[in-house]
PDB file of N, CA and C in Angstrom:
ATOM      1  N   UNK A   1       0.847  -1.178   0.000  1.00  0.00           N
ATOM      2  CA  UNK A   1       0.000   0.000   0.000  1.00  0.00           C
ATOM      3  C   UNK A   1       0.895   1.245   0.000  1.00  0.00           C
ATOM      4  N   UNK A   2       0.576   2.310  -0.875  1.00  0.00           N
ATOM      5  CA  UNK A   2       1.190   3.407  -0.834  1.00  0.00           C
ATOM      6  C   UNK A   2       0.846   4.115   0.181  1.00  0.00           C
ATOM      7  N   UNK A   3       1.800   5.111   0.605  1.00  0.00           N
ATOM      8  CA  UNK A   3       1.947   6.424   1.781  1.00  0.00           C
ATOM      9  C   UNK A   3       0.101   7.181   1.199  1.00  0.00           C
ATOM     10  N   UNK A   4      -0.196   7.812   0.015  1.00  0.00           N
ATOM     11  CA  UNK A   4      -0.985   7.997  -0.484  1.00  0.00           C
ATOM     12  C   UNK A   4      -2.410   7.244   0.026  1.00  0.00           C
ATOM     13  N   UNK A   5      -2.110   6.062  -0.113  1.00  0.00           N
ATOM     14  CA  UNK A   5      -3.567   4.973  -0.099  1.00  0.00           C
ATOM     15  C   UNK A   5      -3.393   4.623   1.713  1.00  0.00           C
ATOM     16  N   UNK A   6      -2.501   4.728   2.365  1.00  0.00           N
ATOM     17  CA  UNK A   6      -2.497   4.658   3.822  1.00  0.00           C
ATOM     18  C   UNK A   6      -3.134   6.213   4.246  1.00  0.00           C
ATOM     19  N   UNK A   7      -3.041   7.208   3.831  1.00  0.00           N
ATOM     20  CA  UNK A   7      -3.370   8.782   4.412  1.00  0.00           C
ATOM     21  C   UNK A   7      -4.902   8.639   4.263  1.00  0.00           C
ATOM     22  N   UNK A   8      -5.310   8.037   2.689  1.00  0.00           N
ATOM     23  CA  UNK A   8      -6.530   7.859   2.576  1.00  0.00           C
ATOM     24  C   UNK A   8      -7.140   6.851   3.128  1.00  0.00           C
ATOM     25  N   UNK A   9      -7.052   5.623   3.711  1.00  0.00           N
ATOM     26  CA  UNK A   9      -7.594   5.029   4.245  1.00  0.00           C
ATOM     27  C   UNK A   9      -7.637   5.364   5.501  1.00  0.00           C
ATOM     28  N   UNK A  10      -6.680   5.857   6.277  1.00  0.00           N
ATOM     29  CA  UNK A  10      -6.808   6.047   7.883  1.00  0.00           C
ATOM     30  C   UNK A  10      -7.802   7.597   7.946  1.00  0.00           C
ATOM     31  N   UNK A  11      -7.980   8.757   7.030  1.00  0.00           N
ATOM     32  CA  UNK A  11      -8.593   9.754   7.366  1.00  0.00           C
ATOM     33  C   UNK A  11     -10.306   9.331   6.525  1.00  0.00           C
ATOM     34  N   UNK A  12     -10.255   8.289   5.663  1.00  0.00           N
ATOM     35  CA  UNK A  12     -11.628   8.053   5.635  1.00  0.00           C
ATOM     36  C   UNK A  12     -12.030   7.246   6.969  1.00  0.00           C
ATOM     37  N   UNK A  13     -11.647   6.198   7.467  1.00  0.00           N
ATOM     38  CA  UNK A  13     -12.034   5.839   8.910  1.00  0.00           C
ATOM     39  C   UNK A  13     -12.299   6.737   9.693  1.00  0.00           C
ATOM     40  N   UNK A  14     -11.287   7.762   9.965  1.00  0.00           N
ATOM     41  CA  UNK A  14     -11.530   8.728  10.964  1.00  0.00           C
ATOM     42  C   UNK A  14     -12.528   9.641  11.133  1.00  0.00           C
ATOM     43  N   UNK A  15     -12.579  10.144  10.188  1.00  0.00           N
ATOM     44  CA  UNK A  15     -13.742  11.320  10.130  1.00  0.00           C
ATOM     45  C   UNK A  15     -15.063  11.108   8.900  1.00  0.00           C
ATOM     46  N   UNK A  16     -14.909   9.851   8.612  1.00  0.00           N
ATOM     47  CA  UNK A  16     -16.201   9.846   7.431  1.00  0.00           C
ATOM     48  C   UNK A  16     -16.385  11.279   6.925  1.00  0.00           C
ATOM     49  N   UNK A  17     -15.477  10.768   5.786  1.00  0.00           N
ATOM     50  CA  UNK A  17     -15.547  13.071   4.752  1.00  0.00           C
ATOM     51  C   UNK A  17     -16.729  12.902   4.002  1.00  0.00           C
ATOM     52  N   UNK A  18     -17.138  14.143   3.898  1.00  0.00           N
ATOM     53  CA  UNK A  18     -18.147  14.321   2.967  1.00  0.00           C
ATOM     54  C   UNK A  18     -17.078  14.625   1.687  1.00  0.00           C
ATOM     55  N   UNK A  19     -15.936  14.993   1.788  1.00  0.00           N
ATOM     56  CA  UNK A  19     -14.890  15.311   0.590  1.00  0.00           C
ATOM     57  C   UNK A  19     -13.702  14.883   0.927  1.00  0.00           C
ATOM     58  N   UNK A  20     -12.737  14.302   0.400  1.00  0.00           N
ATOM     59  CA  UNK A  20     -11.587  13.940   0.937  1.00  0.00           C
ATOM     60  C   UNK A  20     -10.878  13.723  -0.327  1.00  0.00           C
ATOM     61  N   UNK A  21      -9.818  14.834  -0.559  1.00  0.00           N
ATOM     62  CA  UNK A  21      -8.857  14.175  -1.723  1.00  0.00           C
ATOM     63  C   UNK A  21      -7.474  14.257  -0.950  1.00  0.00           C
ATOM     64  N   UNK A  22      -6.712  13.458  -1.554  1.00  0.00           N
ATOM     65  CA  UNK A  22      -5.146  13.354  -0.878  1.00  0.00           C
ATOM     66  C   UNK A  22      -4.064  13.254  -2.284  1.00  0.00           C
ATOM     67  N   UNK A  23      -3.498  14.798  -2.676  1.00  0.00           N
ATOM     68  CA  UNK A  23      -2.622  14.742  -3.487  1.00  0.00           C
ATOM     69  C   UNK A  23      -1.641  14.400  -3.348  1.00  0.00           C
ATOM     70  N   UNK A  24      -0.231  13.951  -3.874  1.00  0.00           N
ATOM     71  CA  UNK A  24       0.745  13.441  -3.901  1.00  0.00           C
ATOM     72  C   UNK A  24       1.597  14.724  -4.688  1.00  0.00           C
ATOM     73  N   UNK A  25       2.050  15.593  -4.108  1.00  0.00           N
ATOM     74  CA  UNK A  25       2.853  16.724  -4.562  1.00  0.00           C
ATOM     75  C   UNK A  25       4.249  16.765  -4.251  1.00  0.00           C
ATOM     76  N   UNK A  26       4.521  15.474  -4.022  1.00  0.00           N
ATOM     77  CA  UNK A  26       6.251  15.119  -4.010  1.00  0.00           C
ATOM     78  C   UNK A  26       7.056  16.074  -5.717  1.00  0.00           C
ATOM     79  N   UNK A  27       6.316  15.701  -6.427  1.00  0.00           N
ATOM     80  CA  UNK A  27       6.862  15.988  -7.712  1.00  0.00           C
ATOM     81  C   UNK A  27       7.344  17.393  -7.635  1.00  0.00           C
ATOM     82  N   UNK A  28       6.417  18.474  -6.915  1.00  0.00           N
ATOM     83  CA  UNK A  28       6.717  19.830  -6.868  1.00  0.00           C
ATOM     84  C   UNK A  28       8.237  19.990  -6.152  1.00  0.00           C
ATOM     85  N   UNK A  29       8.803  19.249  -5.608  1.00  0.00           N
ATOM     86  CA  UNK A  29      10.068  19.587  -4.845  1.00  0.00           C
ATOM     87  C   UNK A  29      10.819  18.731  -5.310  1.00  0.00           C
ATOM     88  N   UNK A  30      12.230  19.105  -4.600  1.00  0.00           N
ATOM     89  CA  UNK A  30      13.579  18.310  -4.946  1.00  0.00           C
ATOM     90  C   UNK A  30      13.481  17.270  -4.094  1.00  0.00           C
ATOM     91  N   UNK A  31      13.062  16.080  -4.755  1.00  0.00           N
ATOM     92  CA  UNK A  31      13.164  14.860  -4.260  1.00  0.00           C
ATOM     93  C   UNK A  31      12.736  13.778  -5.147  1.00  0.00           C
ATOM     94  N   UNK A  32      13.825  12.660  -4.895  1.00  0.00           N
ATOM     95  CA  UNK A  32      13.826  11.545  -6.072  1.00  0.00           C
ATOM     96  C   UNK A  32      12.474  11.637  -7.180  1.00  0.00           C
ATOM     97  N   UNK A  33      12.692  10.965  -8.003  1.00  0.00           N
ATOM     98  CA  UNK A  33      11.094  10.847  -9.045  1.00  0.00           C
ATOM     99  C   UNK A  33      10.385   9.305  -7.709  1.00  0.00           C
ATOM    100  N   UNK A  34       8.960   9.592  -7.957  1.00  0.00           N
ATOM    101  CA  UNK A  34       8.440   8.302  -7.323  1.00  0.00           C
ATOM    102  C   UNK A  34       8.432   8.490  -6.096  1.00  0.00           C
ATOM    103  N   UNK A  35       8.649  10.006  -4.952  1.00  0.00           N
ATOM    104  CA  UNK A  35       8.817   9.724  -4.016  1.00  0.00           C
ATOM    105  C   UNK A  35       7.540  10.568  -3.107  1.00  0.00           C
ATOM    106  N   UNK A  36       6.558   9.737  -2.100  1.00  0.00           N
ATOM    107  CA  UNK A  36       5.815  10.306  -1.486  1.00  0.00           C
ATOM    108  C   UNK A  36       6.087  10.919   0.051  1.00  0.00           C
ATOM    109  N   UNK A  37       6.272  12.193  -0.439  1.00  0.00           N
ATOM    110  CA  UNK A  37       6.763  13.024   0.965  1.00  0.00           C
ATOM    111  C   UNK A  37       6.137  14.050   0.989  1.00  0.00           C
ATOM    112  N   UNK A  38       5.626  14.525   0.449  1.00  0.00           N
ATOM    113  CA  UNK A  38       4.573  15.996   0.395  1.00  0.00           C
ATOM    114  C   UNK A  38       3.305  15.866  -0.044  1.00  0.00           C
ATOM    115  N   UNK A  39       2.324  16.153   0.474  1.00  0.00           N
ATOM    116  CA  UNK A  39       0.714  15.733   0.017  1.00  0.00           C
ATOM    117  C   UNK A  39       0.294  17.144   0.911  1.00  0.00           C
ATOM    118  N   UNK A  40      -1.175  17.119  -0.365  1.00  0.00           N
ATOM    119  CA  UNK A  40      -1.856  18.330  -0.286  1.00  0.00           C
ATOM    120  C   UNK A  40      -2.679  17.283   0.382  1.00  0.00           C
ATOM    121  N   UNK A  41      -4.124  17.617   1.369  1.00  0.00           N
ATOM    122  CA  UNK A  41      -5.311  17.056   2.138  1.00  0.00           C
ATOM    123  C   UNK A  41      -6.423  18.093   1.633  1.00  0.00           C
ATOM    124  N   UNK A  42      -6.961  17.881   1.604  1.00  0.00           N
ATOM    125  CA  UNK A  42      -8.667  18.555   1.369  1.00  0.00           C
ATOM    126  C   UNK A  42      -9.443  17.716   2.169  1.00  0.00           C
ATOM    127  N   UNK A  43     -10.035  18.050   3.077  1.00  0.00           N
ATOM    128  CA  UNK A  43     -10.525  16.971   4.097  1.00  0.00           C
ATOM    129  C   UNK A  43     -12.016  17.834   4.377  1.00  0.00           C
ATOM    130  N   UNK A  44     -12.948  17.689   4.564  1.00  0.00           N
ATOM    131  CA  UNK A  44     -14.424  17.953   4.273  1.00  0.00           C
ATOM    132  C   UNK A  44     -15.087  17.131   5.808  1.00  0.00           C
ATOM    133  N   UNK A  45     -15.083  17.653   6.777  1.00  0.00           N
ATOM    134  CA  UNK A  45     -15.863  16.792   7.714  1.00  0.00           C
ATOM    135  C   UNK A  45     -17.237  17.204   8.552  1.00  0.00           C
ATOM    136  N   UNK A  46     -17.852  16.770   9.176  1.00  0.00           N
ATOM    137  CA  UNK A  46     -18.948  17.262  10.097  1.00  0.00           C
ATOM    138  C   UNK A  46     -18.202  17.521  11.587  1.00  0.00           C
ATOM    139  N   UNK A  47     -17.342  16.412  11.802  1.00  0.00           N
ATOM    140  CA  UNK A  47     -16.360  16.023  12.917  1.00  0.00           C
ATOM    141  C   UNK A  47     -15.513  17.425  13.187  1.00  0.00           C
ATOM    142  N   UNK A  48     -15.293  18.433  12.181  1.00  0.00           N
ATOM    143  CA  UNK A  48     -14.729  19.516  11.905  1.00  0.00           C
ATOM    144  C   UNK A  48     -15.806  20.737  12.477  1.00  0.00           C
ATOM    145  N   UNK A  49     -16.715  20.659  12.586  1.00  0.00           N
ATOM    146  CA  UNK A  49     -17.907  21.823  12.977  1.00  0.00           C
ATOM    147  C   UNK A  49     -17.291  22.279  14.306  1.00  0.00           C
ATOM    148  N   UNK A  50     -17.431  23.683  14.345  1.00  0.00           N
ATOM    149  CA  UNK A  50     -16.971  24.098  15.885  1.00  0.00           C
ATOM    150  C   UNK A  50     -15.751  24.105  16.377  1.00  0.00           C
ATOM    151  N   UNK A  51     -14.924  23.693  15.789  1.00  0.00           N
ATOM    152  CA  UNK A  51     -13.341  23.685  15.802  1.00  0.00           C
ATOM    153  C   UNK A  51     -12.336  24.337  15.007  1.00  0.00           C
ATOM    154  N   UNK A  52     -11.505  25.060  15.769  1.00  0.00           N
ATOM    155  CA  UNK A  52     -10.933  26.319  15.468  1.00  0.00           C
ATOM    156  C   UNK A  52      -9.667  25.237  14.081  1.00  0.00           C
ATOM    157  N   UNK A  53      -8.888  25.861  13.317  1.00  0.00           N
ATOM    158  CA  UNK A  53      -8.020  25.452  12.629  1.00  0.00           C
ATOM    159  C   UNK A  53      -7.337  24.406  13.240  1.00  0.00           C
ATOM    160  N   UNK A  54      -6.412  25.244  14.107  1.00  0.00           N
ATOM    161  CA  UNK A  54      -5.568  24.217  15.042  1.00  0.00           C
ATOM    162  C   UNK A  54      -6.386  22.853  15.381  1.00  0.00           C
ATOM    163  N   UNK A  55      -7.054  22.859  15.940  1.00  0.00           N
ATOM    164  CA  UNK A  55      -7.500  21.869  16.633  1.00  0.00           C
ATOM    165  C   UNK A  55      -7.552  21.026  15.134  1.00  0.00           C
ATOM    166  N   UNK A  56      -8.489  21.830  14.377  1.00  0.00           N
ATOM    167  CA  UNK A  56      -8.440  20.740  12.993  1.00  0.00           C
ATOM    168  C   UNK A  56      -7.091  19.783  12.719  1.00  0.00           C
ATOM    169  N   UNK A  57      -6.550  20.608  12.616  1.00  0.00           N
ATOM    170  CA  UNK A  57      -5.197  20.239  12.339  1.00  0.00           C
ATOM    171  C   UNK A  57      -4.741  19.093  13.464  1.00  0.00           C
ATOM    172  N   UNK A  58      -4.414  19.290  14.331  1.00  0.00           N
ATOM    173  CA  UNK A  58      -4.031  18.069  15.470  1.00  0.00           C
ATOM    174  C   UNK A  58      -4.673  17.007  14.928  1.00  0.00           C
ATOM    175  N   UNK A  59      -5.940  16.993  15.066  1.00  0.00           N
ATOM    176  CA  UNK A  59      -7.031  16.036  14.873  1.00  0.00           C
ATOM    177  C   UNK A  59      -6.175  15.319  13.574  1.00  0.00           C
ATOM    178  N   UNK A  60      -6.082  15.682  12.813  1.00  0.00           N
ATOM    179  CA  UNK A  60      -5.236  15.092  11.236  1.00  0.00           C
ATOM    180  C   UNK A  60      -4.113  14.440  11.774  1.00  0.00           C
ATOM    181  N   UNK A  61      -3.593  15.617  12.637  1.00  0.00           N
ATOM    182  CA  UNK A  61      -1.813  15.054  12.691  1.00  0.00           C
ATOM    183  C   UNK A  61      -1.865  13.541  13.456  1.00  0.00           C
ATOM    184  N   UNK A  62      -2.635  13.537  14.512  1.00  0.00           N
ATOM    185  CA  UNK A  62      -2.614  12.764  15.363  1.00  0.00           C
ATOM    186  C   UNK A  62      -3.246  11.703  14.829  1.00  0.00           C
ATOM    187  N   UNK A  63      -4.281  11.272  13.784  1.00  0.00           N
ATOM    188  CA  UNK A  63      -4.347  10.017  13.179  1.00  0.00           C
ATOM    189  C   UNK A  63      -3.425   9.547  12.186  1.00  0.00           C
ATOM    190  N   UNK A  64      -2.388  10.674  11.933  1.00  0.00           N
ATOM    191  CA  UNK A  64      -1.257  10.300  10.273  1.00  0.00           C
ATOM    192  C   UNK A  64       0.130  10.595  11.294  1.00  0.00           C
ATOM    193  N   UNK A  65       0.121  10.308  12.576  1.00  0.00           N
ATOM    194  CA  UNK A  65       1.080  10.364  13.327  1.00  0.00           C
ATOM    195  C   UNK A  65       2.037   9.397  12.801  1.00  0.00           C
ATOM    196  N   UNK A  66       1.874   8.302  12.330  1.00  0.00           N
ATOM    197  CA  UNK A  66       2.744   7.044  11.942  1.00  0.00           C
ATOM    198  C   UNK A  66       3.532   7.634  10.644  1.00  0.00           C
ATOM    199  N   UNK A  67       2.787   8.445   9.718  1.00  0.00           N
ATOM    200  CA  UNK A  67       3.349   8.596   8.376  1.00  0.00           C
ATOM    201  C   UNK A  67       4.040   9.908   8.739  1.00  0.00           C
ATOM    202  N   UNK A  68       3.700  10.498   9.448  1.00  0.00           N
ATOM    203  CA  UNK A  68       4.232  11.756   9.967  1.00  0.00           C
ATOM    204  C   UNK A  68       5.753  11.387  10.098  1.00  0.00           C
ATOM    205  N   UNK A  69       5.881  10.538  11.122  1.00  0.00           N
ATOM    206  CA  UNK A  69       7.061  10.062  11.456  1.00  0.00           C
ATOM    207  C   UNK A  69       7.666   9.627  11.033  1.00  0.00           C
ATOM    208  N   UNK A  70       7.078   8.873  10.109  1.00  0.00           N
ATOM    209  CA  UNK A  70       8.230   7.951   8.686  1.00  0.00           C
ATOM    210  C   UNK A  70       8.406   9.000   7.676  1.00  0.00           C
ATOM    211  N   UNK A  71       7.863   8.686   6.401  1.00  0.00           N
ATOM    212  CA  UNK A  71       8.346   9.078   5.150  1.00  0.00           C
ATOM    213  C   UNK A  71       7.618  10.445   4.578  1.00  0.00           C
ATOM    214  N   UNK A  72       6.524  10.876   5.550  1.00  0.00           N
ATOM    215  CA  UNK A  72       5.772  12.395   4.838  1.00  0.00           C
ATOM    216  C   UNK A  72       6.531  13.266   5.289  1.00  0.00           C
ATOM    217  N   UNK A  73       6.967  14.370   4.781  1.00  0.00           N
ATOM    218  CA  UNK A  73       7.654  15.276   5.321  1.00  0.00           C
ATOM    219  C   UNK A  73       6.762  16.338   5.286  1.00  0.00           C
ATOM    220  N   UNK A  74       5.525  16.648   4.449  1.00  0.00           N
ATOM    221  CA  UNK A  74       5.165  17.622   4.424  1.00  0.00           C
ATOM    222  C   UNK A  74       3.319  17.491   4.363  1.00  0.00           C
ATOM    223  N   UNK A  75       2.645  18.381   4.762  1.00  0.00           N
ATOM    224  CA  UNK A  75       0.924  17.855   4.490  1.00  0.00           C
ATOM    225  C   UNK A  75       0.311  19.512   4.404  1.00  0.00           C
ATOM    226  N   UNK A  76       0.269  19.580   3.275  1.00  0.00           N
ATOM    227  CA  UNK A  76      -0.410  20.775   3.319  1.00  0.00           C
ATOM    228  C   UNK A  76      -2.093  20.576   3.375  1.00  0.00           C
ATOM    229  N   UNK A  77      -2.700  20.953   4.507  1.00  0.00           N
ATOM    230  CA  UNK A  77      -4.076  21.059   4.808  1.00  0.00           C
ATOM    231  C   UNK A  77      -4.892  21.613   4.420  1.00  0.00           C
ATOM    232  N   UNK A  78      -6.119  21.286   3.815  1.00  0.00           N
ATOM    233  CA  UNK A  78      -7.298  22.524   3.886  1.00  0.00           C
ATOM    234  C   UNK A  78      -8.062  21.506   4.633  1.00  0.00           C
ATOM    235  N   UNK A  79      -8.599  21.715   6.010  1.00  0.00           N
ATOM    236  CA  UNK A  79      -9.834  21.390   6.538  1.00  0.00           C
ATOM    237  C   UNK A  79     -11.043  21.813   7.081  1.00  0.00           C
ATOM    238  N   UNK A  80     -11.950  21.596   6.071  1.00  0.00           N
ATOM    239  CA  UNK A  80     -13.437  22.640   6.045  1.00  0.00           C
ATOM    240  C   UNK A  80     -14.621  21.563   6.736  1.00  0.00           C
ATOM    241  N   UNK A  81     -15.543  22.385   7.452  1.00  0.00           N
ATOM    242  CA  UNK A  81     -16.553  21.740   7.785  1.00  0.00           C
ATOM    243  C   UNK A  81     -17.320  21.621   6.333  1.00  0.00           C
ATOM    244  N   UNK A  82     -18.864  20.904   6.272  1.00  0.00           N
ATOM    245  CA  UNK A  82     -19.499  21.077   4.765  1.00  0.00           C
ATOM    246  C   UNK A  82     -19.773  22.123   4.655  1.00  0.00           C
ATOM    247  N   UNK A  83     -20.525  23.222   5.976  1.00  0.00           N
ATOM    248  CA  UNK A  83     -20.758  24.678   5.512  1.00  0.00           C
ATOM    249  C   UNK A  83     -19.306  24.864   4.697  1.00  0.00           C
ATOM    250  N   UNK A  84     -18.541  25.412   5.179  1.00  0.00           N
ATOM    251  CA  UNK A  84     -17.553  25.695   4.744  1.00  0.00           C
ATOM    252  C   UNK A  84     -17.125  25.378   3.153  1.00  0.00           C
ATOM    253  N   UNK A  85     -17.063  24.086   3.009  1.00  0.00           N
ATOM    254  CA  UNK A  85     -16.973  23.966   1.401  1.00  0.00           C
ATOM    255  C   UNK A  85     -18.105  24.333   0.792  1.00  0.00           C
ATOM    256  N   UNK A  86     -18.932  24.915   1.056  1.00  0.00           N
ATOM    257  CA  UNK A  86     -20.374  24.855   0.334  1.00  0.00           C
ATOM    258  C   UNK A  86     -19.927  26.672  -0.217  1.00  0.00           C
ATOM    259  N   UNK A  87     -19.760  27.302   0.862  1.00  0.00           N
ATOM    260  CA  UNK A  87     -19.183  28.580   0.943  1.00  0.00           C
ATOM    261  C   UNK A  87     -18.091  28.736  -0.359  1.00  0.00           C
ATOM    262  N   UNK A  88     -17.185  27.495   0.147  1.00  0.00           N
ATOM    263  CA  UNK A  88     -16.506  28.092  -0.975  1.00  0.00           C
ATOM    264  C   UNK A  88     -16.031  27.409  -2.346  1.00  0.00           C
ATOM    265  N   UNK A  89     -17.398  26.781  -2.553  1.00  0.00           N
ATOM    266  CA  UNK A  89     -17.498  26.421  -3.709  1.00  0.00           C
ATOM    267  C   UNK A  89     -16.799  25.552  -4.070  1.00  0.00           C
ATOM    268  N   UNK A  90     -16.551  24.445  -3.324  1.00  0.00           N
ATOM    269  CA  UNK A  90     -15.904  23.237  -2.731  1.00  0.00           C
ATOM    270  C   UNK A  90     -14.369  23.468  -3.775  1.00  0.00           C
ATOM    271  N   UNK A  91     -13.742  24.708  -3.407  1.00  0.00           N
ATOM    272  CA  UNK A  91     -12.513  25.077  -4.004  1.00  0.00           C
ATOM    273  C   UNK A  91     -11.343  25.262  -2.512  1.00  0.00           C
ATOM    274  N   UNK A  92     -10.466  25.002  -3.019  1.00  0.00           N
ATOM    275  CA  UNK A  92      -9.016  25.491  -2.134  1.00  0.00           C
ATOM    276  C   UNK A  92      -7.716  25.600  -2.713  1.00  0.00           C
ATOM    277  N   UNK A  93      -7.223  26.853  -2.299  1.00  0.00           N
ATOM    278  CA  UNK A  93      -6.116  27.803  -2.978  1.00  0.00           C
ATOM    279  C   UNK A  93      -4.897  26.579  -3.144  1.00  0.00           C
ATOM    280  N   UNK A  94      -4.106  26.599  -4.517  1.00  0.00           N
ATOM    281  CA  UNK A  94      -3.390  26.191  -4.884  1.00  0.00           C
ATOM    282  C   UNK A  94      -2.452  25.549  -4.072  1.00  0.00           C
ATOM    283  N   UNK A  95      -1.034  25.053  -3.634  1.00  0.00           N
ATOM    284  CA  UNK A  95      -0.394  24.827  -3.010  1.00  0.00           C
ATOM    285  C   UNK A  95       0.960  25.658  -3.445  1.00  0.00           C
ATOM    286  N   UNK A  96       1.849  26.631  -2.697  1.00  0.00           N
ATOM    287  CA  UNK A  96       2.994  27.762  -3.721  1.00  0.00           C
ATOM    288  C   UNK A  96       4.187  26.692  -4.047  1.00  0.00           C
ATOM    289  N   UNK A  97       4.286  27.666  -4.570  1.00  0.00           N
ATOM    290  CA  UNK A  97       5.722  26.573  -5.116  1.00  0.00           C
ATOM    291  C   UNK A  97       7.151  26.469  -4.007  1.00  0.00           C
ATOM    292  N   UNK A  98       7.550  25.592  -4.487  1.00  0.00           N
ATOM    293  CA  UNK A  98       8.708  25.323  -3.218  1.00  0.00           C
ATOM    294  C   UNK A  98       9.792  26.162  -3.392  1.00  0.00           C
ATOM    295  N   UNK A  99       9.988  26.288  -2.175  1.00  0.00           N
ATOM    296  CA  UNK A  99      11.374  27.806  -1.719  1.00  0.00           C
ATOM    297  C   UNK A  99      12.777  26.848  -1.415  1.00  0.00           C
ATOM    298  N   UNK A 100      12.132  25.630  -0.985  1.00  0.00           N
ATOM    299  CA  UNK A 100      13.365  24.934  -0.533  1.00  0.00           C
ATOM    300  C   UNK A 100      14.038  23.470  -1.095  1.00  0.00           C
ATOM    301  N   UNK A 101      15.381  24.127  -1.889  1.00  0.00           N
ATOM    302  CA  UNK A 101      15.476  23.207  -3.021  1.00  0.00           C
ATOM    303  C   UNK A 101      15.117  23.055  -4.450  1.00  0.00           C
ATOM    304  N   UNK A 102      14.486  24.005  -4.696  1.00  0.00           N
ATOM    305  CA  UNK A 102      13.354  24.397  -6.048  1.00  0.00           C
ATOM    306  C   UNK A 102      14.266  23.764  -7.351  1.00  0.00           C
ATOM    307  N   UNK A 103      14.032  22.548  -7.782  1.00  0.00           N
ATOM    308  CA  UNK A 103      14.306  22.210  -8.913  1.00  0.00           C
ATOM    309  C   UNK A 103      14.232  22.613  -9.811  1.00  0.00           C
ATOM    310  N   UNK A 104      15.263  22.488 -10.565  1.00  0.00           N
ATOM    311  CA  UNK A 104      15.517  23.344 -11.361  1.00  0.00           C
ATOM    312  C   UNK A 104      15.088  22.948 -12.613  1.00  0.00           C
TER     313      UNK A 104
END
């Protein structure tokens, strides 16, 4: 199972998303071809209502604690309640380009 198909299986258990994509944006940085260390999250929950960013965030870190620790180096987050994606038009801002290492 890929780093990819482990992020997605442990955050669909966790929070049953109403949206959940998990990009693989290793490619954007300097690091081998084939290698999963940077992923974008779009995570869509009800479990998310009433909870400030941070907390969102923990909540993520602390079920991808294992991949955290191994081979992801990086997780760029968007986590919206459904109001929230409904608001915004179930869109989220790009991911910037990398400062560190920027292949050339």
């Amino acid at each position: 199972m890929t780093q990819q198909e482990r992020i997605t299986e442990k955050l669909e258990q966790h929070f049953t998303p109403v949206h959940l994509e998990v990009v693989n944006e290793s490619h954007m940085h300097n690091v081998p071809p084939g290698s999963e260390s940077h992923f974008k999250v779009t995570l869509v929950s009800e479990a998310f209502e009433g909870q400030k960013l941070v907390a969102r965030h923990r909540m993520v870190n602390r079920i991808l604690a294992d991949e955290l620790a191994g081979g992801v180096h990086a997780l760029a987050l968007h986590t919206l309640d459904p109001e929230q994606w409904f608001e915004r038009a179930g869109r989220v801002p790009d991911s910037p380009p990398c400062h560190g290492g920027e292949k050339s």
